[in-house]
Protein backbone atom coordinates (compact mmCIF):
# COMPACT_ATOMS: atom_id res chain seq x y z
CA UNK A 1 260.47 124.00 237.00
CA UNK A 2 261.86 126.82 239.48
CA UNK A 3 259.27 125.46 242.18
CA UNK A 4 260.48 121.82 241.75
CA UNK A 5 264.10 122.90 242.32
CA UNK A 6 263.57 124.34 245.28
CA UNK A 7 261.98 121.20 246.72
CA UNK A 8 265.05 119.03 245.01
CA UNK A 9 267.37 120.91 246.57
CA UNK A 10 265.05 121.02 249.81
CA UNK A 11 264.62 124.84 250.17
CA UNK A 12 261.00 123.85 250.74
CA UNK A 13 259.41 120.75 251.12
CA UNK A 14 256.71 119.23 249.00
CA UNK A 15 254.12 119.02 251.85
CA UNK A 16 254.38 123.01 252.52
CA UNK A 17 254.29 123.33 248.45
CA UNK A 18 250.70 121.61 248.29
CA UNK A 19 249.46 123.11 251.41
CA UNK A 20 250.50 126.47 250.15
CA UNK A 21 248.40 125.60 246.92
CA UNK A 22 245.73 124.28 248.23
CA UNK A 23 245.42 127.60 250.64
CA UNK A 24 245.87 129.60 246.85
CA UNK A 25 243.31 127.53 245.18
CA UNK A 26 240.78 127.78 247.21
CA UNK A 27 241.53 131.84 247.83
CA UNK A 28 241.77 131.83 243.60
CA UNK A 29 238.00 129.72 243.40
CA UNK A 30 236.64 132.19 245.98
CA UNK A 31 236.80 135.15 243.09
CA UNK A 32 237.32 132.97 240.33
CA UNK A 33 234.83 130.12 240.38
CA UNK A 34 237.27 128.02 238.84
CA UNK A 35 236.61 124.81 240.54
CA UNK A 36 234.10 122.11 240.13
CA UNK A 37 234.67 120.82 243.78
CA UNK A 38 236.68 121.17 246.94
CA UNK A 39 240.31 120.52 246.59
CA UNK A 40 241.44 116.59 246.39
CA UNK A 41 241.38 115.47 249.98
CA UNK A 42 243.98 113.50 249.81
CA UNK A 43 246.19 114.67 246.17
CA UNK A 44 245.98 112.07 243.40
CA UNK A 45 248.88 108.81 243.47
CA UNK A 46 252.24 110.59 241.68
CA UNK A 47 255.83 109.93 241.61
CA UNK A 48 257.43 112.20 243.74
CA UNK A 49 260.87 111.79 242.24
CA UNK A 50 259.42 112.73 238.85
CA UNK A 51 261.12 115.61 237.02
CA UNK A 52 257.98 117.84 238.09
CA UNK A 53 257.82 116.08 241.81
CA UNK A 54 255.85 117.91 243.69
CA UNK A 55 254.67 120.60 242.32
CA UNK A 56 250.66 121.23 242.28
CA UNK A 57 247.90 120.81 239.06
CA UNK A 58 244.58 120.42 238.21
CA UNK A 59 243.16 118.27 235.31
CA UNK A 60 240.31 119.22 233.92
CA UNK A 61 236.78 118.45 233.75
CA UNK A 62 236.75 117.28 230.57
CA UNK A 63 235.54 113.50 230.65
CA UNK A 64 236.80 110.45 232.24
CA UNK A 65 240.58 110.92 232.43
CA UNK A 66 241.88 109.91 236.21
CA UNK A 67 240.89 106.50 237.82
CA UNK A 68 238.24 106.51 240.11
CA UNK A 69 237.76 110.55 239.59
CA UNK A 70 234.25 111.94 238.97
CA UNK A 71 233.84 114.10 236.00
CA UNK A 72 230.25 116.48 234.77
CA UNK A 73 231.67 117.45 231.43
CA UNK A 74 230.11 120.86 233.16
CA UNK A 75 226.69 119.45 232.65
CA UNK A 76 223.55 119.26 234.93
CA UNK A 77 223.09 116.09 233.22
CA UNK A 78 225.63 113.88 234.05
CA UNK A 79 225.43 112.43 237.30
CA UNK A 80 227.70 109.30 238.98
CA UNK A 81 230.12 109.00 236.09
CA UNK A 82 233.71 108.49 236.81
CA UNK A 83 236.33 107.37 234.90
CA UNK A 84 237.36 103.43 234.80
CA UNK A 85 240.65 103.48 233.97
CA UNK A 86 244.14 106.73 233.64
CA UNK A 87 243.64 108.22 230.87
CA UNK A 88 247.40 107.44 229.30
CA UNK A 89 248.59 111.47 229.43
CA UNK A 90 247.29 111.27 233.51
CA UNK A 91 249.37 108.34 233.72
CA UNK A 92 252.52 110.55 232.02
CA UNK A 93 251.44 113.49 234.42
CA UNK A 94 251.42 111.31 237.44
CA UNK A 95 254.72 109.46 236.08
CA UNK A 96 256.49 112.83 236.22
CA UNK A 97 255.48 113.69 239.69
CA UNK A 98 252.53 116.49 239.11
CA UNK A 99 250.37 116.72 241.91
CA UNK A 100 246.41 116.86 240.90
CA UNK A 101 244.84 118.62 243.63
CA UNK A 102 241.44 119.60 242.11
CA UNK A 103 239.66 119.83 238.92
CA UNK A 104 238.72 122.63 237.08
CA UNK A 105 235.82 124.28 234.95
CA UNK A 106 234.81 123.80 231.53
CA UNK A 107 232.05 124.70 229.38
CA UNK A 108 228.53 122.11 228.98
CA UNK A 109 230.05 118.96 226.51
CA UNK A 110 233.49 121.49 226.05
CA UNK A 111 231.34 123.27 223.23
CA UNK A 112 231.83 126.76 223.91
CA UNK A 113 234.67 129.45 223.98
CA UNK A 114 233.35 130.66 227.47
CA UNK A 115 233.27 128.69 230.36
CA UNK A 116 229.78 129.49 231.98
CA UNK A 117 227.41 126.49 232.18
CA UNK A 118 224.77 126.03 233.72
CA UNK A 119 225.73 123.89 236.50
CA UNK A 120 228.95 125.87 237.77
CA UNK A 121 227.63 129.23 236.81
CA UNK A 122 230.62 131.69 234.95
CA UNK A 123 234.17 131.63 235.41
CA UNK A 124 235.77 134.90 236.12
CA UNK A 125 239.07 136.18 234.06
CA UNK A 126 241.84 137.23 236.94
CA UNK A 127 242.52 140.13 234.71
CA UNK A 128 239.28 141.62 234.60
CA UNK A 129 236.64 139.74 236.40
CA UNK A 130 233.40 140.83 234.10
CA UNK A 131 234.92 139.23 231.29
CA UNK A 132 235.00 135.39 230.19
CA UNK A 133 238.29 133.05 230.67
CA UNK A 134 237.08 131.58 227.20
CA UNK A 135 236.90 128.02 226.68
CA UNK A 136 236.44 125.03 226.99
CA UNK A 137 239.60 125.35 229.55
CA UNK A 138 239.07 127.98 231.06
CA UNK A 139 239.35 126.98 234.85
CA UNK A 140 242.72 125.55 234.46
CA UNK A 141 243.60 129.08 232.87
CA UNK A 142 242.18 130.73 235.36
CA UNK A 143 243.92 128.84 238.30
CA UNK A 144 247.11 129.21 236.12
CA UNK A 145 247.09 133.50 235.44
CA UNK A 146 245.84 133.84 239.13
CA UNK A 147 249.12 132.10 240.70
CA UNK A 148 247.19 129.24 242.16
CA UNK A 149 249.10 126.93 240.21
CA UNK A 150 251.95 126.88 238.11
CA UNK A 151 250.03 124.57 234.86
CA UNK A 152 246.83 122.88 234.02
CA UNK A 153 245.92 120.18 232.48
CA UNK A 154 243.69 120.93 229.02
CA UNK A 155 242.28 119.81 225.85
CA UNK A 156 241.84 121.11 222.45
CA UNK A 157 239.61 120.24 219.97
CA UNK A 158 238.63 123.65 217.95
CA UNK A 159 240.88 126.37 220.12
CA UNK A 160 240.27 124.95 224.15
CA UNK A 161 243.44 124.86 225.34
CA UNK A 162 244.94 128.43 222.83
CA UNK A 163 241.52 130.48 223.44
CA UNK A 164 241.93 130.13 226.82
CA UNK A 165 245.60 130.85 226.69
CA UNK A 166 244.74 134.57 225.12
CA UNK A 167 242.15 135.32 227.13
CA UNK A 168 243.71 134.87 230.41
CA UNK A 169 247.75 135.76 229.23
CA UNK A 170 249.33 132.67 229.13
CA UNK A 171 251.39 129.74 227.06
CA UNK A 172 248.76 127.71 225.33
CA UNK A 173 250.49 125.08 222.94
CA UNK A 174 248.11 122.81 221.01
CA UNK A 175 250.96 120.19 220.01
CA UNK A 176 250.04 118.12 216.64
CA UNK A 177 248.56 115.31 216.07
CA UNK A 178 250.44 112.19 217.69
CA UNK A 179 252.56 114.16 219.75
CA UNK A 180 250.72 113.41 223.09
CA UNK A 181 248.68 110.21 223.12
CA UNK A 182 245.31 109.72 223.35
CA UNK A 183 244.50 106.51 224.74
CA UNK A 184 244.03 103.96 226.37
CA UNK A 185 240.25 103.96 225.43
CA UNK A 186 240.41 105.78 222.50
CA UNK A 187 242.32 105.04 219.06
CA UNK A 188 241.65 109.01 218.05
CA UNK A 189 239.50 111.49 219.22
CA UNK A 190 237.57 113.72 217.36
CA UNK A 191 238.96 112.27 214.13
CA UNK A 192 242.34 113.44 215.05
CA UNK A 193 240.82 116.94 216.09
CA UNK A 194 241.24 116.88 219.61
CA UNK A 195 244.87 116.60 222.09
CA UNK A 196 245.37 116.66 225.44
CA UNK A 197 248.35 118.91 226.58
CA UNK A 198 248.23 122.00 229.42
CA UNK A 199 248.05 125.75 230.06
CA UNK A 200 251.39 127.33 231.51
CA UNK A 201 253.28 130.50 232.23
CA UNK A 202 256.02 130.16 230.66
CA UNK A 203 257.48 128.85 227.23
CA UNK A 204 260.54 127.11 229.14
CA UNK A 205 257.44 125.11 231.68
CA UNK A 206 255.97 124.25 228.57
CA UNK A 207 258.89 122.49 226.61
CA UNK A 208 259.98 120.70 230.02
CA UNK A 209 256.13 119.31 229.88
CA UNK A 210 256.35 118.40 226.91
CA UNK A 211 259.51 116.50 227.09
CA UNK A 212 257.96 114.65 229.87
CA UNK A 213 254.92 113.45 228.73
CA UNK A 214 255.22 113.57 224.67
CA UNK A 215 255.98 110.20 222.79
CA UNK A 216 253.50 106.96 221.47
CA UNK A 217 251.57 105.38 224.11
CA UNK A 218 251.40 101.44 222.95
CA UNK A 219 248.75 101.19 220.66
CA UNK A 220 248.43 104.48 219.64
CA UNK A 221 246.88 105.06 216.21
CA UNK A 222 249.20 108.24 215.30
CA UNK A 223 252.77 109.04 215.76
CA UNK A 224 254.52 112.23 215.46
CA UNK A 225 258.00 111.94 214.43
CA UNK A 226 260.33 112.22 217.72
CA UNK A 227 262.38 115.46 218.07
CA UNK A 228 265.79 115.47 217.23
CA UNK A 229 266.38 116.82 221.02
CA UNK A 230 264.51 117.34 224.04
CA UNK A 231 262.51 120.76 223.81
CA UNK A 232 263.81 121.76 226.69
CA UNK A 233 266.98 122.21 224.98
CA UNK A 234 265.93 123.49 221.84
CA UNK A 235 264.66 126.49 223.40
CA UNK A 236 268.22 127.46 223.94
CA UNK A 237 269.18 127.11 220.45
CA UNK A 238 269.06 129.44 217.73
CA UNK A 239 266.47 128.24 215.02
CA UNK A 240 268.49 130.34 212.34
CA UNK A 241 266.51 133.04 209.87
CA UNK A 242 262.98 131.49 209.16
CA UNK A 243 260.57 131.70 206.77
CA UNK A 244 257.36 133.34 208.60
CA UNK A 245 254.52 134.12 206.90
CA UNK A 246 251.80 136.62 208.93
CA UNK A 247 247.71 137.04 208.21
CA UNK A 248 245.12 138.94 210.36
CA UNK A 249 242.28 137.62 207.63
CA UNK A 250 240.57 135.28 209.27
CA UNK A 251 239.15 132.48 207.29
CA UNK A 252 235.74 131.78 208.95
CA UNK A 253 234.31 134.99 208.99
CA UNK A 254 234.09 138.11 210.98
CA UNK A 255 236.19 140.89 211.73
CA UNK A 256 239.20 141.27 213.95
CA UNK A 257 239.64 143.64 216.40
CA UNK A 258 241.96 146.34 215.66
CA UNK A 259 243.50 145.99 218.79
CA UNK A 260 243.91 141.83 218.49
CA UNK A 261 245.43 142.83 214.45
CA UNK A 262 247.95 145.29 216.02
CA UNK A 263 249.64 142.88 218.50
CA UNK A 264 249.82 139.82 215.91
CA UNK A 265 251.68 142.74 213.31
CA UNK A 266 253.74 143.88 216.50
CA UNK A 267 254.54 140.56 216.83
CA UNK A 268 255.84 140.10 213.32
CA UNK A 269 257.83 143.34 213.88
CA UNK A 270 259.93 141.60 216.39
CA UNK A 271 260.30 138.75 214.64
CA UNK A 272 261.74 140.88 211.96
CA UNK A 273 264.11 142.56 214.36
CA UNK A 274 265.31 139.11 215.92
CA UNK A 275 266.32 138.82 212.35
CA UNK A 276 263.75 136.23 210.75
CA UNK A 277 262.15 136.94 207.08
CA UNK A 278 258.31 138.02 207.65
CA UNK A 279 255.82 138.12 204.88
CA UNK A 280 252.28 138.65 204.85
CA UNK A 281 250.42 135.36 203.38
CA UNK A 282 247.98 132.51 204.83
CA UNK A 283 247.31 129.24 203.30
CA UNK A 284 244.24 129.16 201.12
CA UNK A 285 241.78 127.41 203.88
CA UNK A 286 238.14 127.01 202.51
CA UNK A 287 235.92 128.27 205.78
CA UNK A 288 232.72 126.37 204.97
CA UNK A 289 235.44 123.04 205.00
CA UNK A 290 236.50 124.01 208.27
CA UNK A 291 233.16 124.21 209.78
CA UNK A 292 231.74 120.95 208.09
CA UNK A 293 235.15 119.66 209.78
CA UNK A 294 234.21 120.80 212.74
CA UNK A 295 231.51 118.63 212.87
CA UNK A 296 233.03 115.71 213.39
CA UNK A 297 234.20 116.99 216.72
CA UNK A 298 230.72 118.04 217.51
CA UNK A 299 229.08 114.40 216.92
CA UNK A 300 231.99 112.77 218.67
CA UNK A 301 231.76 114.99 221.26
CA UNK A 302 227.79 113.73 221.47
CA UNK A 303 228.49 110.36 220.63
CA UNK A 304 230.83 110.10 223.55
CA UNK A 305 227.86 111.38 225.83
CA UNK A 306 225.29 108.98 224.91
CA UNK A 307 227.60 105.96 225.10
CA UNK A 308 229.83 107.24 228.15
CA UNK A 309 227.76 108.45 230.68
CA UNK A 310 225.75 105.98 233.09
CA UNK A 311 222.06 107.06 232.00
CA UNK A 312 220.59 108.82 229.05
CA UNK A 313 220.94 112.28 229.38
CA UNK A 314 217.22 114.36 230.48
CA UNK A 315 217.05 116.96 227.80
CA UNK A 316 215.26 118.73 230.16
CA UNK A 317 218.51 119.04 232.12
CA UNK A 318 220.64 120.06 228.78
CA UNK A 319 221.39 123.86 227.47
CA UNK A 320 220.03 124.57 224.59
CA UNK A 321 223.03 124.21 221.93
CA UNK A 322 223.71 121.12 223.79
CA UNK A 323 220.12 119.25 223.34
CA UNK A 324 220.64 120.02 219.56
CA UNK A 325 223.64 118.48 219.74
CA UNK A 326 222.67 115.01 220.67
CA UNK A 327 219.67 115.46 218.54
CA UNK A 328 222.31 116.07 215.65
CA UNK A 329 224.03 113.67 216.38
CA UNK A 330 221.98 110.99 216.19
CA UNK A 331 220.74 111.71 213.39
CA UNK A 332 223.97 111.95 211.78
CA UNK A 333 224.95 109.59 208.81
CA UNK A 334 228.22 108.07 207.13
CA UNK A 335 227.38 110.03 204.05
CA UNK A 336 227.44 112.83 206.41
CA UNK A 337 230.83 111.20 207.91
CA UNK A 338 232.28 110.97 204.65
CA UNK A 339 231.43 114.83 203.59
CA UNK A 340 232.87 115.86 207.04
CA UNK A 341 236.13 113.94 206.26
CA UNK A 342 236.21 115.17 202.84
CA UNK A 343 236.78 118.26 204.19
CA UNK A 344 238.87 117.70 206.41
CA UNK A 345 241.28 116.36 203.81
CA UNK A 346 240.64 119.40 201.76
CA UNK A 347 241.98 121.90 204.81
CA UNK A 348 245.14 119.44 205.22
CA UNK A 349 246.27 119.41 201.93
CA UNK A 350 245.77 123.33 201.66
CA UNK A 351 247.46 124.16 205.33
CA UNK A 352 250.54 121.17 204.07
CA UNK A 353 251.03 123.40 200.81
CA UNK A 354 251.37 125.83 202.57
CA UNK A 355 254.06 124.98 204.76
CA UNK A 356 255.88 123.99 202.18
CA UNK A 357 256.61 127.36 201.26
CA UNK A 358 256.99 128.78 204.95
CA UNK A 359 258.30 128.05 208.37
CA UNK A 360 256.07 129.40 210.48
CA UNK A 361 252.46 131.18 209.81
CA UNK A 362 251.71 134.08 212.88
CA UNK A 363 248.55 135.10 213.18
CA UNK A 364 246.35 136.44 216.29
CA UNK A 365 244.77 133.79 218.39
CA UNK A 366 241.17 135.27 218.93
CA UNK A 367 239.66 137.86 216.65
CA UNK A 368 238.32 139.77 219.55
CA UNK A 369 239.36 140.79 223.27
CA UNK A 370 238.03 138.50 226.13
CA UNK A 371 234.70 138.89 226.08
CA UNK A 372 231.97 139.89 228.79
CA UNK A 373 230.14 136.85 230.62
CA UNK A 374 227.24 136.04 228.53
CA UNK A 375 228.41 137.49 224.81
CA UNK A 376 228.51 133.63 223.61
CA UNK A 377 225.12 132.55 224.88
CA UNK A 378 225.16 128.55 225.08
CA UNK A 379 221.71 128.27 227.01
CA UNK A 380 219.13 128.62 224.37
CA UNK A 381 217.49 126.37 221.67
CA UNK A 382 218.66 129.50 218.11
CA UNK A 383 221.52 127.47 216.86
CA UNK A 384 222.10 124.28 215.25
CA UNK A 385 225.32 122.64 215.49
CA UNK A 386 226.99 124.34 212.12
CA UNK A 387 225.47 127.56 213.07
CA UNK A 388 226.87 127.49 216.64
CA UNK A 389 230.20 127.01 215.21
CA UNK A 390 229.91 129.48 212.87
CA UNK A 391 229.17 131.97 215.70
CA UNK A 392 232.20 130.65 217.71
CA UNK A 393 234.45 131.01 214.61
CA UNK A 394 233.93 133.94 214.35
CA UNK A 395 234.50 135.58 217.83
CA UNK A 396 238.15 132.80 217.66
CA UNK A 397 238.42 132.32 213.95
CA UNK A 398 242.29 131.53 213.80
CA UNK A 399 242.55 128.24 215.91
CA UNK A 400 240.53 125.08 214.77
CA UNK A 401 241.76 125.40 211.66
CA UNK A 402 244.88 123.64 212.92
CA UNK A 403 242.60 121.30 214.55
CA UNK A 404 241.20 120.07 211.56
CA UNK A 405 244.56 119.69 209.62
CA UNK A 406 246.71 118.25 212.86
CA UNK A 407 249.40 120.93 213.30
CA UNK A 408 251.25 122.32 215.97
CA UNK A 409 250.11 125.88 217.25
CA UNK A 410 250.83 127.82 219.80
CA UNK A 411 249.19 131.14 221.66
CA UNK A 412 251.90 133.38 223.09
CA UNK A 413 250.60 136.35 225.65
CA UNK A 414 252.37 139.08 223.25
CA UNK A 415 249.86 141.90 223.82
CA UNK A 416 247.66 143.87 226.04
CA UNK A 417 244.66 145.69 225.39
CA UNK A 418 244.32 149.59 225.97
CA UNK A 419 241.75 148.23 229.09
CA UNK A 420 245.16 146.22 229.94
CA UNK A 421 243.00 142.66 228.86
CA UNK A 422 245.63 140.06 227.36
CA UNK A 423 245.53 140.01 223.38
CA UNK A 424 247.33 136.08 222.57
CA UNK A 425 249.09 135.91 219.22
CA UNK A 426 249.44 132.23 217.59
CA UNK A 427 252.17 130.47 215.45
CA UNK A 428 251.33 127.44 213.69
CA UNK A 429 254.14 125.01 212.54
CA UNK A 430 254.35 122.24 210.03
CA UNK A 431 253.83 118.88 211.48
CA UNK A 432 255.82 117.22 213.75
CA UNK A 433 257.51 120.85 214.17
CA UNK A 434 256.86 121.61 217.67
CA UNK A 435 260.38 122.26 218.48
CA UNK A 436 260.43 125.34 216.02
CA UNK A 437 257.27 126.85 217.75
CA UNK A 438 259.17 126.84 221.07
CA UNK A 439 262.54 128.00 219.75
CA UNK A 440 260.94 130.74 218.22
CA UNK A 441 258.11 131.28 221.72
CA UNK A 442 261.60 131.51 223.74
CA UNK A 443 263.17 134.19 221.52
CA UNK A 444 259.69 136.39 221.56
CA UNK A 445 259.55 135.53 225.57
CA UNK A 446 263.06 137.24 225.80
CA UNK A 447 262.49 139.82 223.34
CA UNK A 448 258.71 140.80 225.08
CA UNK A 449 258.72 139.05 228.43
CA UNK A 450 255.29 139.17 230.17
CA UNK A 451 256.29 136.78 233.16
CA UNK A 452 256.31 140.33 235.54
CA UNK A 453 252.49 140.86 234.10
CA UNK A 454 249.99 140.85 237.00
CA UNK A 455 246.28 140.76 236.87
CA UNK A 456 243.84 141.82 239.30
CA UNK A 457 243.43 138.84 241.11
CA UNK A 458 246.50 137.12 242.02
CA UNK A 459 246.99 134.56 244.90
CA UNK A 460 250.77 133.55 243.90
């Protein structure tokens, strides 16, 4: 919001803002490889009197989402697909003046917690360019830590937009479900699993996003209740002494990195100082429901191939988790729907207990650092579909979770590794609780600010 001041009060103009950005996105791709294409030649249609007028984005390549823009979905196997109609959140972004000059990386189908497919090769991490940007938006967080620009668009369907968000230092909030709508083509996606939100810097960018682009689209299947004010300013209001509860267990297996445990119980340490009641507890999640969850997002996720994309893809042309997928997925039933949903309801009911008992639950966002290009191996025929989720919950096994029950969650960049990587911590929220999550971000941004953190590539 600082960068579209200075153009309201015409310190700068717009034009020098996006040809500054463009020069920074394209120095950022250079050691990044964050980009699936040139910059926009010209930017995309916006409203430059919007309250973010001006100022430079990227959406993501994540599906058909801006008219007339072509999208991969990061695979080799979709060729000349572009979407038909604005998705409804592009038409929000565009409505509040957001200028989309490029689009960035994600992993093959969005399947993976490390961008590297195939067909763009790996996306480096500004902070330490060996290591992944995890996924499945991990260009936009890339462009975002290096400077290049000040948000991203992203998704989130298991962790994409809050893995992302730890792995690269920045404020990653999945809001809940109905929050941000998900239409026009769509009714829900991914059962409910999946919203479309953004990457930022800053908790204060990402409550004045929020207040521009949240609310019902017409149509739209679910509604989250409004706020009682604009989040913008609730994060200048004191949210009084909560009730936050704190777990490093994950629930889908694995271990957590002592370092990634230390900065969530730092974390809680604060939150104690600031003067809020911290306990350690987690709701009683069943991991084998969250994974057979999962799958829902999975089969949509290949359903949405097969029927979106202008030709059948070659499997010849697929990595190797991704021609199980489809295979999966076809061969998917409604019994196997109706098991899938069962468990679904099973996590909901145990994460709304839950919250009815406590505030806020803090936990880390990953359950390791950022990990070295290659560690989560998408390119090979060993997994099926529950297997390869398995493996990714257990390098992120804090985050979909919250996809599968609908709730608000958050990744804050609270820590930093002895190697100076970013460790992300994440507070979840009851539904419709969004505002709480950024009250309580803006009191940890104050009390630990990492705005000053720099990595090693930096454009801005």
């Amino acid at each position: 919001m600082g960068l579209r001041e200075l153009i309201r009060t015409r310190e700068v103009s717009a034009a020098e803002v996006e040809a500054c950005a463009r020069r920074a996105l394209e120095q950022a791709n250079g050691e990044l490889n964050a980009l699936t294409q040139p910059p926009f030649d010209p930017s995309l249609a916006h409203e430059p009197e919007g309250p973010f007028g001006g100022v430079p984005f990227v959406i993501k390549d994540s599906g058909p989402f801006a008219q007339g823009v072509p999208f991969t979905i990061g695979s080799r196997a979709v060729q000349g697909a572009y979407a038909l109609v604005d998705h409804d959140l592009m038409g929000r972004f565009r409505a509040a003046g957001l200028v989309a000059l490029g689009q960035s990386t994600a992993p093959e189908f969005g399947l993976n917690f490390a961008t590297e497919s195939v067909r763009y090769g790996p996306t480096r991490n500004p902070w330490n360019p060996k290591r992944g940007v995890g996924g499945s938006s991990g260009g936009a967080a890339a462009l975002v830590a290096a400077g290049a620009v000040p948000l991203a668009h992203a998704n989130d369907a298991g962790g994409s937009i809050r893995v992302p968000a730890a792995s690269c230092g920045l404020v990653g909030l999945k809001p809940g479900l109905g929050r941000t709508p998900c239409g026009p083509m769509s009714g829900e996606t991914a059962f409910g699993q999946l919203v479309e939100f953004a990457v930022t810097r800053t908790v204060r960018d990402t409550a004045h996003l929020l207040d521009a682009v949240s609310a019902p689209a017409v149509g739209d299947k679910y509604q989250a209740p409004p706020p009682a004010r604009p989040y913008a300013e609730a994060i200048r209001t004191d949210p009084g002494r909560l009730r936050i509860a704190l777990t490093t267990r994950p629930w889908t297996g694995g271990t957590v990195d002592p370092q990634v445990a230390d900065a969530a119980v730092t974390a809680g340490q604060v939150l104690e100082w600031i003067g809020h009641a911290v306990t350690e507890a987690g709701p009683d999640v069943d991991g084998d429901a969250v994974v057979e969850a999962a799958m829902l997002t999975v089969v949509t996720t290949g359903g949405a191939v097969l029927r979106g994309t202008p030709r059948r893809p070659d499997p010849a042309t697929l990595e190797g988790v991704s021609r199980r997928v489809l295979s999966e997925t076809e061969d998917f039933t409604l019994l196997d729907v109706m098991s899938a949903t069962e468990a679904q309801n099973g996590v909901t009911r145990s994460v709304g207990r839950f919250f009815q008992e406590h505030d806020l639950l803090l936990t880390p966002t990953l359950g390791r650092l950022p990990a070295p290009h290659g560690t989560l191996k998408y390119d090979h025929d060993g997994h099926s579909a529950r297997s390869w989720l398995r493996r990714l919950f257990t390098y992120g096994p804090f985050t979909a979770t919250f996809n599968v029950s609908g709730n608000p969650a958050i990744s804050l960049p609270l820590g930093q590794s002895r190697e100076g990587l970013p460790i992300g911590v994440q507070l979840v929220a009851a539904h419709g609780r969004e505002d709480l999550l950024l009250q309580v971000a803006a009191q940890l941004e104050q009390a630990v600010p990492w705005r000053d953190r720099t990595p090693q590539v930096y454009v801005g």
